[in-house]
C-alpha atoms as a PDB file:
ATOM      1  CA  UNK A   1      14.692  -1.750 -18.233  1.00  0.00           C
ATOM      2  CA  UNK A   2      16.493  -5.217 -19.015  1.00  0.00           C
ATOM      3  CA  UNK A   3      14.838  -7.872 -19.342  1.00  0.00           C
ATOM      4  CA  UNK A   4      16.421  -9.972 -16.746  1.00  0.00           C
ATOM      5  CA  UNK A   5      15.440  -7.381 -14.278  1.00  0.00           C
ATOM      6  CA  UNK A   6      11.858  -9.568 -14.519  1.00  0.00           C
ATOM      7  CA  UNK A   7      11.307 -13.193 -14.188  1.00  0.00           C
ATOM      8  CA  UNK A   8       8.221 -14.897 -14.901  1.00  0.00           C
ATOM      9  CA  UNK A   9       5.881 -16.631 -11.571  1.00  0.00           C
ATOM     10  CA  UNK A  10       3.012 -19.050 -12.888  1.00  0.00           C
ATOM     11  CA  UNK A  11      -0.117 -18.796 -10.469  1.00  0.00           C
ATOM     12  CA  UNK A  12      -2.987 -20.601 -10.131  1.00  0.00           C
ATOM     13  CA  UNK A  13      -6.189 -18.352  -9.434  1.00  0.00           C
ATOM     14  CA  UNK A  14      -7.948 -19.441  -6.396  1.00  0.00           C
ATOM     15  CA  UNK A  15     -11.366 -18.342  -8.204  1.00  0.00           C
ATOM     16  CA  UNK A  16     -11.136 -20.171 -11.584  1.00  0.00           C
ATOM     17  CA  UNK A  17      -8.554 -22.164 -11.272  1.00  0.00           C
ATOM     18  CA  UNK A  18      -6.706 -21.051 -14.195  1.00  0.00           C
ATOM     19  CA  UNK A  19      -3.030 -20.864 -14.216  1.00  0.00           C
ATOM     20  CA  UNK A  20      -1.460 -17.431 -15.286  1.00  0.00           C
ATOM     21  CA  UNK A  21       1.912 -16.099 -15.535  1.00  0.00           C
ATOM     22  CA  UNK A  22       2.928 -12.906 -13.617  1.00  0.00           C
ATOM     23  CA  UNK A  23       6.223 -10.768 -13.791  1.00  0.00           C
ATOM     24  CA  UNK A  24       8.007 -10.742 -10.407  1.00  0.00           C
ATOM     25  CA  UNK A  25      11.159  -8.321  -9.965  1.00  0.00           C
ATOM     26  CA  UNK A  26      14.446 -10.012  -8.565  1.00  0.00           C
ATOM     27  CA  UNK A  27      15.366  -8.645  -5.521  1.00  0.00           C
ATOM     28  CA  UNK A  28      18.944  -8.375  -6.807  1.00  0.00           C
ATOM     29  CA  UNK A  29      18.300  -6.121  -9.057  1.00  0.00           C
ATOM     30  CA  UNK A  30      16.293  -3.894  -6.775  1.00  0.00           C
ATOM     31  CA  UNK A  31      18.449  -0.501  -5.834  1.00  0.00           C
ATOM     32  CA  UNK A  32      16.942   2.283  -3.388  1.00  0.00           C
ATOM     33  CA  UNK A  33      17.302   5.835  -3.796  1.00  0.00           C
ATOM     34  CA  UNK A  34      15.957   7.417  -1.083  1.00  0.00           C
ATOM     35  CA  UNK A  35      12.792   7.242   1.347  1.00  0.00           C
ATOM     36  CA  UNK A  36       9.911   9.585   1.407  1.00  0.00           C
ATOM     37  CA  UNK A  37       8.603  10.186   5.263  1.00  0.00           C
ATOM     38  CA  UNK A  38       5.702   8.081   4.691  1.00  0.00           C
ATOM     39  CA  UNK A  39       8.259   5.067   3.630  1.00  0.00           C
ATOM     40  CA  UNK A  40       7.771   5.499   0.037  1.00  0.00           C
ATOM     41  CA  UNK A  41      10.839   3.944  -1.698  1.00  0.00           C
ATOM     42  CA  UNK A  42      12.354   6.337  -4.986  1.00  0.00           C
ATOM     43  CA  UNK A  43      14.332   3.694  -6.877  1.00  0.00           C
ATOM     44  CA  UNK A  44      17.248   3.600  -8.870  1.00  0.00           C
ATOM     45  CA  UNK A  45      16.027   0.317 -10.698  1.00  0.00           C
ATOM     46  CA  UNK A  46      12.609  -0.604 -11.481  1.00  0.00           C
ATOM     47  CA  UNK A  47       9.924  -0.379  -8.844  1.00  0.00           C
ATOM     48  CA  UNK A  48       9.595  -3.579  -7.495  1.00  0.00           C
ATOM     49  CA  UNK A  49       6.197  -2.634  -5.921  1.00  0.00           C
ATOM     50  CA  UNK A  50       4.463  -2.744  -9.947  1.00  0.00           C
ATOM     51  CA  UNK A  51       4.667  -6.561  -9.419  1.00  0.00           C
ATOM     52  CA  UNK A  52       2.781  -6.893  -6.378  1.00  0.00           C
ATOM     53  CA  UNK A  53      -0.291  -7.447  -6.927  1.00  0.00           C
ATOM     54  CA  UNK A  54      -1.252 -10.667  -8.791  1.00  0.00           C
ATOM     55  CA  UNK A  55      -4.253  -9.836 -11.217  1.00  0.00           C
ATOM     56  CA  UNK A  56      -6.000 -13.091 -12.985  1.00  0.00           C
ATOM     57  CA  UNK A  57      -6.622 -12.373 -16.787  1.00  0.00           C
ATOM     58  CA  UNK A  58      -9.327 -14.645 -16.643  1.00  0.00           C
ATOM     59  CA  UNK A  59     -11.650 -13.714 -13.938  1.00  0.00           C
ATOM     60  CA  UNK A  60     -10.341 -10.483 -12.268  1.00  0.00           C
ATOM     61  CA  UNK A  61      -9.331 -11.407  -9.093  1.00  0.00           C
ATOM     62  CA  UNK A  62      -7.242  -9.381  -8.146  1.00  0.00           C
ATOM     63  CA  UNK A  63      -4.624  -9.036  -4.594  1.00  0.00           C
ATOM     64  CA  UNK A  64      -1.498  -8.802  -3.365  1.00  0.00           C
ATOM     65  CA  UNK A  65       1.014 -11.515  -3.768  1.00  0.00           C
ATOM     66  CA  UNK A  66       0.933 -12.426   0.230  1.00  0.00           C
ATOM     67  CA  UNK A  67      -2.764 -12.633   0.104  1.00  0.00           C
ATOM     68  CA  UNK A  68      -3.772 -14.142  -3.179  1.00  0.00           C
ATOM     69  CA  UNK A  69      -4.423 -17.164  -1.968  1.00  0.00           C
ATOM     70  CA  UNK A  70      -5.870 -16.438   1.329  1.00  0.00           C
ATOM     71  CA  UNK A  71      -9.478 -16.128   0.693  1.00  0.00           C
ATOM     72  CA  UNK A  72     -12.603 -18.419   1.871  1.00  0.00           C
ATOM     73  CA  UNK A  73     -15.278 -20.278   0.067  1.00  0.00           C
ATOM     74  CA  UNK A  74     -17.980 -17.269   0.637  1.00  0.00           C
ATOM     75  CA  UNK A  75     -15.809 -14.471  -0.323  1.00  0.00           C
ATOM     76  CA  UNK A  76     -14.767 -16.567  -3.874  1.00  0.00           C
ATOM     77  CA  UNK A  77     -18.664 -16.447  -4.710  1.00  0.00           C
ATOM     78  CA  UNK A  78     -18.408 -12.725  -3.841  1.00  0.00           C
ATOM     79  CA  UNK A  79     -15.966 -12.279  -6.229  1.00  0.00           C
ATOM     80  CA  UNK A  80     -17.721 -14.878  -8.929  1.00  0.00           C
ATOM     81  CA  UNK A  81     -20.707 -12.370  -8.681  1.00  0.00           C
ATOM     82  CA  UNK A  82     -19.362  -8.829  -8.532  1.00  0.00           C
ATOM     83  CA  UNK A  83     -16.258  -9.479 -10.428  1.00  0.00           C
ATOM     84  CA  UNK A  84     -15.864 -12.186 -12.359  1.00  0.00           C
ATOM     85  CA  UNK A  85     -19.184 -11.746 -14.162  1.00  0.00           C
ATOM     86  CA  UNK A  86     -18.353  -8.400 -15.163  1.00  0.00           C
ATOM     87  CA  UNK A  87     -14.939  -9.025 -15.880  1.00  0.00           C
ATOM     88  CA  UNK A  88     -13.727  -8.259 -20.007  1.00  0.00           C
ATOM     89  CA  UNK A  89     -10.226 -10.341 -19.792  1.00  0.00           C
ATOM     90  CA  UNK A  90      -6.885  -8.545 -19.751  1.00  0.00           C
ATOM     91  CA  UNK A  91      -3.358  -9.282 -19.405  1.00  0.00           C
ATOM     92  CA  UNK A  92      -0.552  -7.836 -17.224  1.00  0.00           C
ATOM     93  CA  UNK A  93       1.640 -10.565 -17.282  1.00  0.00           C
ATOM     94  CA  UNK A  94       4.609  -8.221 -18.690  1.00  0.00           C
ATOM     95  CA  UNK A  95       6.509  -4.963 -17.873  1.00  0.00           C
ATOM     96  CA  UNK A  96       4.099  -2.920 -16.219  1.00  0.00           C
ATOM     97  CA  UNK A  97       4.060   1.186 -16.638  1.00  0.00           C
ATOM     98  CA  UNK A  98       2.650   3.605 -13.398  1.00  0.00           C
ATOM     99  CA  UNK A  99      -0.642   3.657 -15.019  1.00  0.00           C
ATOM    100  CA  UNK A 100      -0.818  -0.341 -15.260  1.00  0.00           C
ATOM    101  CA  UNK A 101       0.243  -0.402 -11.434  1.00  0.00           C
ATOM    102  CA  UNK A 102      -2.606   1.645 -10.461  1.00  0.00           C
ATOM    103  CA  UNK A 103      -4.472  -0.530 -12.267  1.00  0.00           C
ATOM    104  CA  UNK A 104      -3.581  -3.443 -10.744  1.00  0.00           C
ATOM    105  CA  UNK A 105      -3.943  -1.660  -7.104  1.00  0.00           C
ATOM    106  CA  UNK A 106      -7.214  -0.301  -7.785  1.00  0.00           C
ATOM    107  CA  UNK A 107      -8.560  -3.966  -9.244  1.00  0.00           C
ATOM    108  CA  UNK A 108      -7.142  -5.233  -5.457  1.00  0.00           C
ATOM    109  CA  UNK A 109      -8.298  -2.900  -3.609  1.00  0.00           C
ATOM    110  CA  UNK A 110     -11.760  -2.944  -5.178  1.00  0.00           C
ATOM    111  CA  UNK A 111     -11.325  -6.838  -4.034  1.00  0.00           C
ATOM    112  CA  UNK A 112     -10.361  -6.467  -0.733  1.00  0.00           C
ATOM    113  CA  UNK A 113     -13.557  -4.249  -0.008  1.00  0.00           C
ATOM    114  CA  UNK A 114     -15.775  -6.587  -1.060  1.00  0.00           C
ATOM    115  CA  UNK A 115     -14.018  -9.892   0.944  1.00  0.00           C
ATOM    116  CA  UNK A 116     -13.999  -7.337   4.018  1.00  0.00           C
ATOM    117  CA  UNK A 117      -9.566  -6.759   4.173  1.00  0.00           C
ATOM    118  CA  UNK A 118      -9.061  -5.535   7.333  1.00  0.00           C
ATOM    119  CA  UNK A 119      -8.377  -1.406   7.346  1.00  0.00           C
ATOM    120  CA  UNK A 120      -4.689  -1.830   7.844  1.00  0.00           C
ATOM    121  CA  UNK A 121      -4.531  -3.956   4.698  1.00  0.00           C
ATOM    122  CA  UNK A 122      -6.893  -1.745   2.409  1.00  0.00           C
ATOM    123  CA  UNK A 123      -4.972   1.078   3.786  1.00  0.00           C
ATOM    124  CA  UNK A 124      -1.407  -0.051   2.429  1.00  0.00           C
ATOM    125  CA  UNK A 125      -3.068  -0.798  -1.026  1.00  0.00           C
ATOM    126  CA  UNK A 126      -4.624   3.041  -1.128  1.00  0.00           C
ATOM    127  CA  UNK A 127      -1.006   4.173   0.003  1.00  0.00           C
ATOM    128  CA  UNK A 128       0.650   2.597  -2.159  1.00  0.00           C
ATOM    129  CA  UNK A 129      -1.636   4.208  -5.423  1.00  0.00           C
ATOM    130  CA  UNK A 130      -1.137   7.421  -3.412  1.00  0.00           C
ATOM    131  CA  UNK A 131       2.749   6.278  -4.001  1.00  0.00           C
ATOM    132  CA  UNK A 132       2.298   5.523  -7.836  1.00  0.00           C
ATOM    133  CA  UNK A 133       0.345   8.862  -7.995  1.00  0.00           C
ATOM    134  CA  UNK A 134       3.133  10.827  -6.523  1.00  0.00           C
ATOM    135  CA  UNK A 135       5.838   9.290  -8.968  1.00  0.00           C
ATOM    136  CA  UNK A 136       3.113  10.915 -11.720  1.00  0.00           C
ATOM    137  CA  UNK A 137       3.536  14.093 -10.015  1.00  0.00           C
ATOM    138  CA  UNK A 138      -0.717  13.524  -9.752  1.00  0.00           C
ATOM    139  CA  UNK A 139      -3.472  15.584  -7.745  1.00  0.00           C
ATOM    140  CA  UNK A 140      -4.635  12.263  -7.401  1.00  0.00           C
ATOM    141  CA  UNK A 141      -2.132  11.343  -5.131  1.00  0.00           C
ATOM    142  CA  UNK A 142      -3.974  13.533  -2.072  1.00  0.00           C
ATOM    143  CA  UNK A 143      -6.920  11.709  -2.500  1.00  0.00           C
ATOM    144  CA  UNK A 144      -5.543   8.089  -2.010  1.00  0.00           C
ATOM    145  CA  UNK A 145      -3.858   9.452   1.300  1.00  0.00           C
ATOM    146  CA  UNK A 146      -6.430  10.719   2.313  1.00  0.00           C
ATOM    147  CA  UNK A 147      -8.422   7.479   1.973  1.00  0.00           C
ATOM    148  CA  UNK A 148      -5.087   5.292   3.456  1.00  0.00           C
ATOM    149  CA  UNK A 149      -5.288   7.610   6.651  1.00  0.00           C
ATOM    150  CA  UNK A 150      -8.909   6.902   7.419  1.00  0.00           C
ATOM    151  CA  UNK A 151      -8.437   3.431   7.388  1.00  0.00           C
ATOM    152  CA  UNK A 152      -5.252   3.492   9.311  1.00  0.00           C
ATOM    153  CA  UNK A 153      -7.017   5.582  11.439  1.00  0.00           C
ATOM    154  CA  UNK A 154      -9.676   3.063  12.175  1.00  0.00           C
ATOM    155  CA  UNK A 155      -6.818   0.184  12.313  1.00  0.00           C
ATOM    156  CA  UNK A 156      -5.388   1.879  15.198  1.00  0.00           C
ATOM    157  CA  UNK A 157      -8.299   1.926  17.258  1.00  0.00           C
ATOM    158  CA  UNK A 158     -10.029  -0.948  16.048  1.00  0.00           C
ATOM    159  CA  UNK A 159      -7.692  -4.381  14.797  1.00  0.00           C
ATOM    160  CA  UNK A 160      -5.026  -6.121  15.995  1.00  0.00           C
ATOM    161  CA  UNK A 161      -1.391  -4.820  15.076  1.00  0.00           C
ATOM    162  CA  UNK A 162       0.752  -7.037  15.804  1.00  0.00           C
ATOM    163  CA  UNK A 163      -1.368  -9.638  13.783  1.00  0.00           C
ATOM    164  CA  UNK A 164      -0.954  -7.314  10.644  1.00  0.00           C
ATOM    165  CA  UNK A 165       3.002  -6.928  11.097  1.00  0.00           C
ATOM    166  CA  UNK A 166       2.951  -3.571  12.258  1.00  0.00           C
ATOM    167  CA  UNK A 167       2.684  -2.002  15.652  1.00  0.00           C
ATOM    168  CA  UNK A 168       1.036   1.369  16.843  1.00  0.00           C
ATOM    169  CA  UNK A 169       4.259   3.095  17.173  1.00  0.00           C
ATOM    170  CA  UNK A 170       4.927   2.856  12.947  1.00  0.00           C
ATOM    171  CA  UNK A 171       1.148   3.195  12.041  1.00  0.00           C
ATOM    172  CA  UNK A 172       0.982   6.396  14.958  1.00  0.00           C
ATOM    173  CA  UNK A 173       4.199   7.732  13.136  1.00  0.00           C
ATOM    174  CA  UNK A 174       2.727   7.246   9.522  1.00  0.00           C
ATOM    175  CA  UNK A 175      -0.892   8.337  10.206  1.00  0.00           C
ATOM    176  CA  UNK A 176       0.615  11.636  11.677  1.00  0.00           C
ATOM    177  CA  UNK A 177       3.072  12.233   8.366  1.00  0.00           C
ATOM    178  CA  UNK A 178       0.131  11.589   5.802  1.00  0.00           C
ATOM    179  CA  UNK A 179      -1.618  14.329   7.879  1.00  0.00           C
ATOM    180  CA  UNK A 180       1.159  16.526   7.457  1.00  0.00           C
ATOM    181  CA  UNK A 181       1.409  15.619   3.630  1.00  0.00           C
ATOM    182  CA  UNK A 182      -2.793  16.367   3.702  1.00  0.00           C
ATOM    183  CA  UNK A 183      -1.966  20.082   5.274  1.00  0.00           C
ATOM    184  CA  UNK A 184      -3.752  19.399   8.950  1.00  0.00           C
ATOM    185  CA  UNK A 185      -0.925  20.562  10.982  1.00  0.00           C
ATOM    186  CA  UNK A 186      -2.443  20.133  14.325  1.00  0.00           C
ATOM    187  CA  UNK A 187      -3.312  16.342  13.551  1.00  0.00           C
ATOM    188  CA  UNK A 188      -0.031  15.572  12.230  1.00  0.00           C
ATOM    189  CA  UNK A 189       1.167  17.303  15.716  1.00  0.00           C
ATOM    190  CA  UNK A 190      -0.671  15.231  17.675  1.00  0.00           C
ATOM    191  CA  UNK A 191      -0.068  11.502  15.830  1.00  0.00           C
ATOM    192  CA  UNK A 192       3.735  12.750  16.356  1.00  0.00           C
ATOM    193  CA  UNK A 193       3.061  13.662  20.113  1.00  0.00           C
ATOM    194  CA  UNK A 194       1.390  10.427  20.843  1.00  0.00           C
ATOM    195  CA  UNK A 195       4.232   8.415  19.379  1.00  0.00           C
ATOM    196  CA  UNK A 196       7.610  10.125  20.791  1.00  0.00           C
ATOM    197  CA  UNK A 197       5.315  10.333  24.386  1.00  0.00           C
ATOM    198  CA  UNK A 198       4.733   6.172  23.956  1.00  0.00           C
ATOM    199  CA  UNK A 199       6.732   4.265  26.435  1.00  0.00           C
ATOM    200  CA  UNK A 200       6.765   1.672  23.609  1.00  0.00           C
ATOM    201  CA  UNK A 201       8.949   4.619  21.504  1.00  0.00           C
ATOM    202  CA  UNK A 202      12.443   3.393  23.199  1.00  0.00           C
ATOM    203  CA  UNK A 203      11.969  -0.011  20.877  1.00  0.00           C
ATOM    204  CA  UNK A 204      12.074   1.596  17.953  1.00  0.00           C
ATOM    205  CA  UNK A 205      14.503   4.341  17.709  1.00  0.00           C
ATOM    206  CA  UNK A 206      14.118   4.813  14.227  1.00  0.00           C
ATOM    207  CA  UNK A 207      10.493   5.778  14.355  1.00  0.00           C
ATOM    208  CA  UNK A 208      11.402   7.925  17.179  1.00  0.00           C
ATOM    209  CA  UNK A 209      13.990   9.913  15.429  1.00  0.00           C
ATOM    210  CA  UNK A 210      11.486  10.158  12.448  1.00  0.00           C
ATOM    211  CA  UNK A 211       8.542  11.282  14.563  1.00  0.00           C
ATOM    212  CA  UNK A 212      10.629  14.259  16.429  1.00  0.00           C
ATOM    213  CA  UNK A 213      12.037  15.629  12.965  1.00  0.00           C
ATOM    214  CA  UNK A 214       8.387  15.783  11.285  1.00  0.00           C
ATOM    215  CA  UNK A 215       7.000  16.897  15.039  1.00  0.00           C
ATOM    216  CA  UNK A 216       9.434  19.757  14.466  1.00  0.00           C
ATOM    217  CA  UNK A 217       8.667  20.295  10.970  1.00  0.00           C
ATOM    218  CA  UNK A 218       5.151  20.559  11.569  1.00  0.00           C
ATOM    219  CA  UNK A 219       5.542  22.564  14.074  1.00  0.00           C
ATOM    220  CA  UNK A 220       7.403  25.157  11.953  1.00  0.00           C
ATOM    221  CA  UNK A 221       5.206  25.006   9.571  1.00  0.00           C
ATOM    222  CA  UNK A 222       2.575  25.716  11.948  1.00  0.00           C
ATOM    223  CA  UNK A 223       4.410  28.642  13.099  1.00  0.00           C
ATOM    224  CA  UNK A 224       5.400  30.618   9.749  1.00  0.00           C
ATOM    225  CA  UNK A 225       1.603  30.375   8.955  1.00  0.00           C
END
């Protein structure tokens, strides 16, 4: 990797107050290989998605760039006592490997359970270490899908969509290809089924092409077994 692939973002932690530097990728530089059914980006350039999550060296907050600095008064004592004070400081302010990724996602995700993230958002942080898993070629990365379907799961029933920039056609569509990823054919059969048979569908042919292939792989996969 070049090292103008990177430039460097200084932050000021909403806990401490400190100001840190963080590496940012520029979107320039950023070149797609191909897409995984559960929208998981293979790149031909770094992986932008290292550098999303801002971590303070200083105290340990931890969260994704687009919700660093959305946190209240009563959730920054949460994370005084259950983070900070535990916290032994650390930098990842450079080039960040897989393994310092995960890091980073864990640290926000750990975060984002204690200030109460909705399940939409703590799902796309344990999808995305599912992601950073799979790059590793990881056992691991079953685990974290399993825990991002759950919580999409319980988004779909239970929050607002459209308020979390997605809607239930793409979560429908993803929760029923992480249950074909898991193995449970007849889930993933019926996430698909709901979506393609959602008069909403017609908005969005590209989720509706994508649910009717995996519906059909799915279902031969159910049938050879």
């Amino acid at each position: 990797m070049t090292v103008d692939v990177l430039y460097i973002k200084k932050v000021k932690c909403p806990i401490c107050n400190s100001e840190f530097s963080t590496s940012k990728m520029r979107t320039t530089k950023v070149r797609v290989d191909r897409v995984d059914g559960d929208f998981m980006n293979h790149y031909k350039s770094e992986n932008p998605l290292k550098y999303q999550v801002f971590v303070c060296p200083k105290c340990g907050y931890s969260a994704l760039e687009n919700r660093f600095n959305n946190i209240r008064p009563a959730e920054r004592e949460i994370i005084k006592k259950e983070v900070s004070s535990k916290w032994k400081e650390r930098e990842y302010s450079g080039p960040r490997t897989e393994d310092d990724a995960i890091q980073c996602y864990m640290l926000a995700f750990y975060c984002g359970q204690l200030i109460g993230l909705k399940n939409y958002e703590l799902g796309n942080i344990a999808l995305k270490i599912g992601w950073f898993f799979r790059t590793k070629e990881s056992d691991e990365e079953m685990r974290f899908l399993q825990n991002a379907v759950e919580l999409f799961e319980q988004a779909f029933y239970k929050e607002d969509l459209l308020s979390l920039s997605t809607d239930e056609i793409t979560l429908g569509y993803l929760i029923g290809e992480l249950h074909r990823r898991l193995g449970r054919k007849k889930e993933a059969i019926s996430w698909f089924g709901k979506t393609v048979s959602n008069p909403l569908v017609k908005t969005n042919p590209r989720i509706e092409n994508l649910a009717r292939e995996q519906w059909l792989l799915a279902k031969e996969n159910e049938n050879e077994e």
